[in-house]
C-alpha atoms as a PDB file:
ATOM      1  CA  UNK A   1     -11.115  -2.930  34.202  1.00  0.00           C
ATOM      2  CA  UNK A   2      -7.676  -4.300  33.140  1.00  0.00           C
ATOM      3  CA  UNK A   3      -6.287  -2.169  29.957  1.00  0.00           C
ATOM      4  CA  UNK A   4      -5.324  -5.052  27.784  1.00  0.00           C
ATOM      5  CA  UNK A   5      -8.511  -6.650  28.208  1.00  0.00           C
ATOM      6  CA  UNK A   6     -12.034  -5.678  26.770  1.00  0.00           C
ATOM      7  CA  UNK A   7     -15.681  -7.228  25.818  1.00  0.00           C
ATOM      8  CA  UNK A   8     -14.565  -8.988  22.718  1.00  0.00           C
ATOM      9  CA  UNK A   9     -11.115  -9.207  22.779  1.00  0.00           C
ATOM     10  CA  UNK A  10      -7.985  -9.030  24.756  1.00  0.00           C
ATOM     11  CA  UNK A  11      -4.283  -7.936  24.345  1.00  0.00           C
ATOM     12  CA  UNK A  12      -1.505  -9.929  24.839  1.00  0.00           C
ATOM     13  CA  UNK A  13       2.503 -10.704  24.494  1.00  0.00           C
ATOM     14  CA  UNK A  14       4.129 -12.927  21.674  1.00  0.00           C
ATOM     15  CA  UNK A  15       4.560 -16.431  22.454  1.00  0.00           C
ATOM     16  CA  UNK A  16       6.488 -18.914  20.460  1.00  0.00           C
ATOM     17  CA  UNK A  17       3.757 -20.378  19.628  1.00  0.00           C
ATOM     18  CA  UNK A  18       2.290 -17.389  17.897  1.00  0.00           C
ATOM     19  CA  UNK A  19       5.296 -18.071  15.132  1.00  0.00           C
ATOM     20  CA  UNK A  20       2.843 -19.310  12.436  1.00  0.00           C
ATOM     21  CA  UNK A  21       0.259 -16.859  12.795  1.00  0.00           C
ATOM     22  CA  UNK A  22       3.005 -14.078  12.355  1.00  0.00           C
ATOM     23  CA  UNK A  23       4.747 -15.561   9.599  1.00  0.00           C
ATOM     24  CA  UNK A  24       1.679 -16.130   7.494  1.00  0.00           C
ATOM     25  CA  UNK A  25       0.820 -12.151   8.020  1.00  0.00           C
ATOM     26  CA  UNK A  26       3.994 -10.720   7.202  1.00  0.00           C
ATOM     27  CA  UNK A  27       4.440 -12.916   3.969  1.00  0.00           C
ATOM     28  CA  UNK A  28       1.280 -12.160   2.733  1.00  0.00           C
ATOM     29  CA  UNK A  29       1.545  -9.825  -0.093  1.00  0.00           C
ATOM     30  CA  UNK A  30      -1.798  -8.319   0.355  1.00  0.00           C
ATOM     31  CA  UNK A  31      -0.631  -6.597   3.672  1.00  0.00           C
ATOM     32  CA  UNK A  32       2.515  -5.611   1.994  1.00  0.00           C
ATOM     33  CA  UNK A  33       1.059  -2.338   1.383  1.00  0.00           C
ATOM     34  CA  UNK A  34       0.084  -1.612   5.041  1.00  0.00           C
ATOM     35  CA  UNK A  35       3.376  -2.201   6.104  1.00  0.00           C
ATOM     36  CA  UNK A  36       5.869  -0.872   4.051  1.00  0.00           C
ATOM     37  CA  UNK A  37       7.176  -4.564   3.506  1.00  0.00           C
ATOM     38  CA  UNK A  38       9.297  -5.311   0.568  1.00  0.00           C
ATOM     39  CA  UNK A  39       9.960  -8.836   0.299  1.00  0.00           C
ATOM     40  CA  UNK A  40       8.867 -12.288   2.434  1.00  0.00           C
ATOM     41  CA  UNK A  41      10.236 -12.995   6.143  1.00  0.00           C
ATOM     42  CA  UNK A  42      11.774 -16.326   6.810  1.00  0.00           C
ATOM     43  CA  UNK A  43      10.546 -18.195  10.124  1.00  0.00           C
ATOM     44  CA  UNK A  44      14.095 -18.065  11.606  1.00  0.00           C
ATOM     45  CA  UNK A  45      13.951 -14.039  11.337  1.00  0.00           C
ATOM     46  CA  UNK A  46      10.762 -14.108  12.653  1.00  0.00           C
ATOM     47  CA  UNK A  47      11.615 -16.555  15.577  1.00  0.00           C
ATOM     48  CA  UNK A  48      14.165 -14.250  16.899  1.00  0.00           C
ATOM     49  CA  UNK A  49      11.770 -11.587  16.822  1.00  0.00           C
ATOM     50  CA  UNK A  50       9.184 -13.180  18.676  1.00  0.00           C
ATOM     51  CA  UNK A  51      12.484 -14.297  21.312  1.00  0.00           C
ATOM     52  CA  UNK A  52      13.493 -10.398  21.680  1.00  0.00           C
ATOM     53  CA  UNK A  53       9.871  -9.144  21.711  1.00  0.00           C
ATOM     54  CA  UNK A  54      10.158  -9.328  26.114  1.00  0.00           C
ATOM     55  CA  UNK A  55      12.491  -6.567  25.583  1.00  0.00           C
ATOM     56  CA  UNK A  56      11.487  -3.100  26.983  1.00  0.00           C
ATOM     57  CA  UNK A  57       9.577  -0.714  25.256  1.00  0.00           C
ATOM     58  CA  UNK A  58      11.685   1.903  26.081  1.00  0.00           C
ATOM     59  CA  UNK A  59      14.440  -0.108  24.614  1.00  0.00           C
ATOM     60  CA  UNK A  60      13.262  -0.896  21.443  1.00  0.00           C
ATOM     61  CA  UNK A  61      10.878   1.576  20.644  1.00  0.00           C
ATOM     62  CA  UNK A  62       8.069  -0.752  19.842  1.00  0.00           C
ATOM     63  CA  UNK A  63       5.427  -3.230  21.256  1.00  0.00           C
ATOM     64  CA  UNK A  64       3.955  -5.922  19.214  1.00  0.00           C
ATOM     65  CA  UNK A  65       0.850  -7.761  21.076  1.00  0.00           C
ATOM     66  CA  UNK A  66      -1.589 -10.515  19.366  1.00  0.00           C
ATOM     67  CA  UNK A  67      -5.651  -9.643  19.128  1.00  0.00           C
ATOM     68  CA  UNK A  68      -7.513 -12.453  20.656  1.00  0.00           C
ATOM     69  CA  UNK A  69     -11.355 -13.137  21.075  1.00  0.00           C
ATOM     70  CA  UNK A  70     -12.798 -14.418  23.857  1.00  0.00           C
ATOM     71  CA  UNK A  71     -12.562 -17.929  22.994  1.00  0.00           C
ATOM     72  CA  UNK A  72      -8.372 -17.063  22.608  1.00  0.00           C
ATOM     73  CA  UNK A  73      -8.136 -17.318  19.129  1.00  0.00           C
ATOM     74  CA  UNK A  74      -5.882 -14.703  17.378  1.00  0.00           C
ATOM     75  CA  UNK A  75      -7.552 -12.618  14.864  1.00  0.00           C
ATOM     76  CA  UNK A  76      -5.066  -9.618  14.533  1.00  0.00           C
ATOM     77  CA  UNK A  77      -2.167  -7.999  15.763  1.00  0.00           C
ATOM     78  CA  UNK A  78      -1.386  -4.205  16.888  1.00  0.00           C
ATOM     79  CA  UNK A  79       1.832  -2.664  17.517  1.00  0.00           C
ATOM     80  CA  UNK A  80       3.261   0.739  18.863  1.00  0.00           C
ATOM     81  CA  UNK A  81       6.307   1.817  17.189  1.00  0.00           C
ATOM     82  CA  UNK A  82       8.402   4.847  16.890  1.00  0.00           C
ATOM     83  CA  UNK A  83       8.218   5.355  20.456  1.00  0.00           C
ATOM     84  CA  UNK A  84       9.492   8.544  21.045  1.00  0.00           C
ATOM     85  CA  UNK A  85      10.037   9.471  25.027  1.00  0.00           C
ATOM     86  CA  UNK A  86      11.153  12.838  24.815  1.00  0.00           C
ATOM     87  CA  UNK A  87       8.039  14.012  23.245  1.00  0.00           C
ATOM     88  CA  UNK A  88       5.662  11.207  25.022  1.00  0.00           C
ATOM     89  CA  UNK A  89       4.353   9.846  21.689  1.00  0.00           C
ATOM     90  CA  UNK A  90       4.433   6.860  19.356  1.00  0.00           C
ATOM     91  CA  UNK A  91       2.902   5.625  16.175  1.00  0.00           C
ATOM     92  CA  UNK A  92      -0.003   2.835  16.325  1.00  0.00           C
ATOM     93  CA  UNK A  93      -0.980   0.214  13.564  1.00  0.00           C
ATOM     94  CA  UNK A  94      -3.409  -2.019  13.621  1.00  0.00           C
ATOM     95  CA  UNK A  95      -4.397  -5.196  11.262  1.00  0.00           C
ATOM     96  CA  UNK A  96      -7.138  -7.779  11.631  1.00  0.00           C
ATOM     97  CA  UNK A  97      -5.827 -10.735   9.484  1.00  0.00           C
ATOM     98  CA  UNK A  98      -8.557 -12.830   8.436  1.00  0.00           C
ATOM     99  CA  UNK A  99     -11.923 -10.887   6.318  1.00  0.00           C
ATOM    100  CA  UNK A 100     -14.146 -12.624   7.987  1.00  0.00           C
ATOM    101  CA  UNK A 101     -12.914 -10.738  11.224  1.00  0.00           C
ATOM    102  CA  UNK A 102     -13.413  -7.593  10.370  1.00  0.00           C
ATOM    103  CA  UNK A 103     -16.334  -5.597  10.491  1.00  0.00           C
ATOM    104  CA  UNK A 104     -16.976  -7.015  14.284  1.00  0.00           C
ATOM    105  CA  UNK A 105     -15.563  -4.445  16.213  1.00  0.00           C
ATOM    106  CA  UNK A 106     -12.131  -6.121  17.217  1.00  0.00           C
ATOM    107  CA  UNK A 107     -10.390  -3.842  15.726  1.00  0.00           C
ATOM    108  CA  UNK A 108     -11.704  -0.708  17.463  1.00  0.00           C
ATOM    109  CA  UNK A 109     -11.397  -2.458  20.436  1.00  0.00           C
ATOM    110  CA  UNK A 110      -8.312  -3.354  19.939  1.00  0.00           C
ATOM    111  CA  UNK A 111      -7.214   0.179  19.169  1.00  0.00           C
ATOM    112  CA  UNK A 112      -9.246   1.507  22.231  1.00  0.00           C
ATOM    113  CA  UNK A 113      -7.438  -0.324  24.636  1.00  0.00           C
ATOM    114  CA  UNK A 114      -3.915  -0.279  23.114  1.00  0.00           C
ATOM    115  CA  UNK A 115      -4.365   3.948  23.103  1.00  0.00           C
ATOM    116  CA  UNK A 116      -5.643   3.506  27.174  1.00  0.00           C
ATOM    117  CA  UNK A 117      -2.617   1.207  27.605  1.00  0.00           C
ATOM    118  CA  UNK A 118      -0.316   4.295  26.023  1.00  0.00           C
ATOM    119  CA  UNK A 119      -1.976   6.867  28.096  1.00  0.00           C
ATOM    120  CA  UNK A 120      -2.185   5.059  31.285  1.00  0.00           C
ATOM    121  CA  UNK A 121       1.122   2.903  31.505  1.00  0.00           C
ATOM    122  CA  UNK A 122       3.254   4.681  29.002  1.00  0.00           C
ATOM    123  CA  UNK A 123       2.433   7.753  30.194  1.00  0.00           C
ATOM    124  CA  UNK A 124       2.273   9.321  26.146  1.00  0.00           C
ATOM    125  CA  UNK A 125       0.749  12.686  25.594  1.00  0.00           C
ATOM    126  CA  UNK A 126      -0.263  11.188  21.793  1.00  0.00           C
ATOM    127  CA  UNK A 127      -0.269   8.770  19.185  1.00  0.00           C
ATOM    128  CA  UNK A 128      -0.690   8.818  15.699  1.00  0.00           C
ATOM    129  CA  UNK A 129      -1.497   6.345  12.909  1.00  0.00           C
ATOM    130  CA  UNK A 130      -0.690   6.640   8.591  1.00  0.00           C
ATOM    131  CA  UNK A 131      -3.541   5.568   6.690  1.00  0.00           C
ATOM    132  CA  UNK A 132      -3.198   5.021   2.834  1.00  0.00           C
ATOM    133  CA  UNK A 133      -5.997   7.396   1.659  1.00  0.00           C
ATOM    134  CA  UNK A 134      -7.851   4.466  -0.268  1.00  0.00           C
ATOM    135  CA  UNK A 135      -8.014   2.594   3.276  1.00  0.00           C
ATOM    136  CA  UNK A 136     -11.618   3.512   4.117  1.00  0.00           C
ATOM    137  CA  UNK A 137     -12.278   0.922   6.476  1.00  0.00           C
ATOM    138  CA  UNK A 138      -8.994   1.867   8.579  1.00  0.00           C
ATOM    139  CA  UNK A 139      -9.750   5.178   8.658  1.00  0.00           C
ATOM    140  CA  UNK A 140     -13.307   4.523  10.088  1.00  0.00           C
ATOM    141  CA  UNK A 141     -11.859   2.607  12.775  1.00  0.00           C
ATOM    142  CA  UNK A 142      -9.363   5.353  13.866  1.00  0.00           C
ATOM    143  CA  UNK A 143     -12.003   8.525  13.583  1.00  0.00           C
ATOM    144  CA  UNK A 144     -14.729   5.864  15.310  1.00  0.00           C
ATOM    145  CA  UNK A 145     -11.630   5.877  18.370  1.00  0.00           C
ATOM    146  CA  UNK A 146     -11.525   9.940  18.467  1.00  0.00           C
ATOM    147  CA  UNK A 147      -8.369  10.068  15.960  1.00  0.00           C
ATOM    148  CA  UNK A 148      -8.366  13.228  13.811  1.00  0.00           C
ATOM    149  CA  UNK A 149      -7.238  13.783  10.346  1.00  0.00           C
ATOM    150  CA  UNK A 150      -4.689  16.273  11.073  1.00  0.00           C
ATOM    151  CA  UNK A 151      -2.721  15.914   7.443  1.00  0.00           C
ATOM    152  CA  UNK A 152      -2.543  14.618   4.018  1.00  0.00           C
ATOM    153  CA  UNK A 153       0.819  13.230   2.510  1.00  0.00           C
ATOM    154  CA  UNK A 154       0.971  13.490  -1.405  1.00  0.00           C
ATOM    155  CA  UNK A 155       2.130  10.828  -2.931  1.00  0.00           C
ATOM    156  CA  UNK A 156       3.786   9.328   0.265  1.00  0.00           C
ATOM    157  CA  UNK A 157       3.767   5.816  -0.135  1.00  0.00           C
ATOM    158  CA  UNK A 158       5.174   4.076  -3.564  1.00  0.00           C
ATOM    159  CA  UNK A 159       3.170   0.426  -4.202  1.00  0.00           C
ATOM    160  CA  UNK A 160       3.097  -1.647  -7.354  1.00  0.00           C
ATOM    161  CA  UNK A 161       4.325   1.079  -9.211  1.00  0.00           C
ATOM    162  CA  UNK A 162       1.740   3.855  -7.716  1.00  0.00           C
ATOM    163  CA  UNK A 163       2.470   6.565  -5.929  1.00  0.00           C
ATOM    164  CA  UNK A 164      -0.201   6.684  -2.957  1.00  0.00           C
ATOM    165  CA  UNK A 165      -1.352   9.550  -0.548  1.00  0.00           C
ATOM    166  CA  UNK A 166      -1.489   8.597   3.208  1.00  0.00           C
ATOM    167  CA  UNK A 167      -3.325  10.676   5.982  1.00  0.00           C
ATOM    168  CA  UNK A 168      -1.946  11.196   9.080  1.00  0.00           C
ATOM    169  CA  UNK A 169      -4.480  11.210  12.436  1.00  0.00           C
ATOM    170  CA  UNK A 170      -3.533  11.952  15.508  1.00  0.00           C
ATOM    171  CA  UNK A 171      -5.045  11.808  18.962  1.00  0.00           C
ATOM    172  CA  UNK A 172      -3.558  13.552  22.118  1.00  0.00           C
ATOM    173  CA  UNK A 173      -4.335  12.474  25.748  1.00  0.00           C
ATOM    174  CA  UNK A 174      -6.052  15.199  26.831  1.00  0.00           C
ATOM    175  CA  UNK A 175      -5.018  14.431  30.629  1.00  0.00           C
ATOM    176  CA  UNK A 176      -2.010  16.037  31.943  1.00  0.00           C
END
């Protein structure tokens, strides 16, 4: 079985054409939350992004890929960031965009075959994930993929004027 590839959904690179799709996630507010984001990205910013995102891993820390069904249409995206080489480990974070999508398993699929991909071709010893503490469905998905709740940040993350706790889970690849 191919890493990137599963029963429901597959993995893949940015394309150009992916530009709308991306755009419309990161300027919607209600995933502003998620991802630390402050204030809207213009399509030129996020053009160049999608035009770097064939650069290496290794080079830029991070991996953005699109979630696609079957039928190739993008429900989500899932990135690895933070890479961190020395210590063989990198954050994960994972967002189905539409409502309607969730609640089908793409997004433990996703995550399933992302963590194989950083196991297998990365060659990481872990990865890790933040969860706002009031993201119950999130969390399900990561403890449903073996993730364990190894600590809880006070107050970590500020939002609309609310201080927020966020969980950190971790999972280690226990192949050496």
């Amino acid at each position: 079985m191919l890493t990137l590839k599963g029963q429901k959904v597959y993995l893949r690179a940015l394309e150009p054409e992916d530009l709308d799709f991306v755009h419309k996630i990161e300027n919607d507010e209600d995933f502003w939350e998620i991802s630390s984001t402050q204030s809207p990205y213009s399509k030129f910013l996020i053009r160049q992004y999608i035009e770097n995102a064939h650069r290496d891993i290794y080079d830029i820390k991070q991996l953005r890929l699109v979630i696609c069904t079957k039928r190739n249409r993008r429900v989500g995206l899932i990135d690895v960031y933070d890479l961190d080489p020395k210590d063989r480990r990198a954050a994960i974070g994972i967002l189905i965009a539409s409502k309607k999508d969730r609640k089908k398993g793409y997004g433990s699929e996703s995550l399933s075959l992302l963590c194989d991909y950083c196991f297998t071709h990365l060659g990481l010893h872990q990865v890790y994930a933040n969860v706002t503490a009031s993201n119950r469905e999130s969390m399900r998905v990561f403890e449903s993929n073996g993730f364990r709740k190894v600590g809880l940040k006070k107050d970590w993350t500020l939002f609309n004027g609310k201080f927020k706790d966020e969980w950190l889970y971790q999972l280690l690849n226990n192949v050496h």
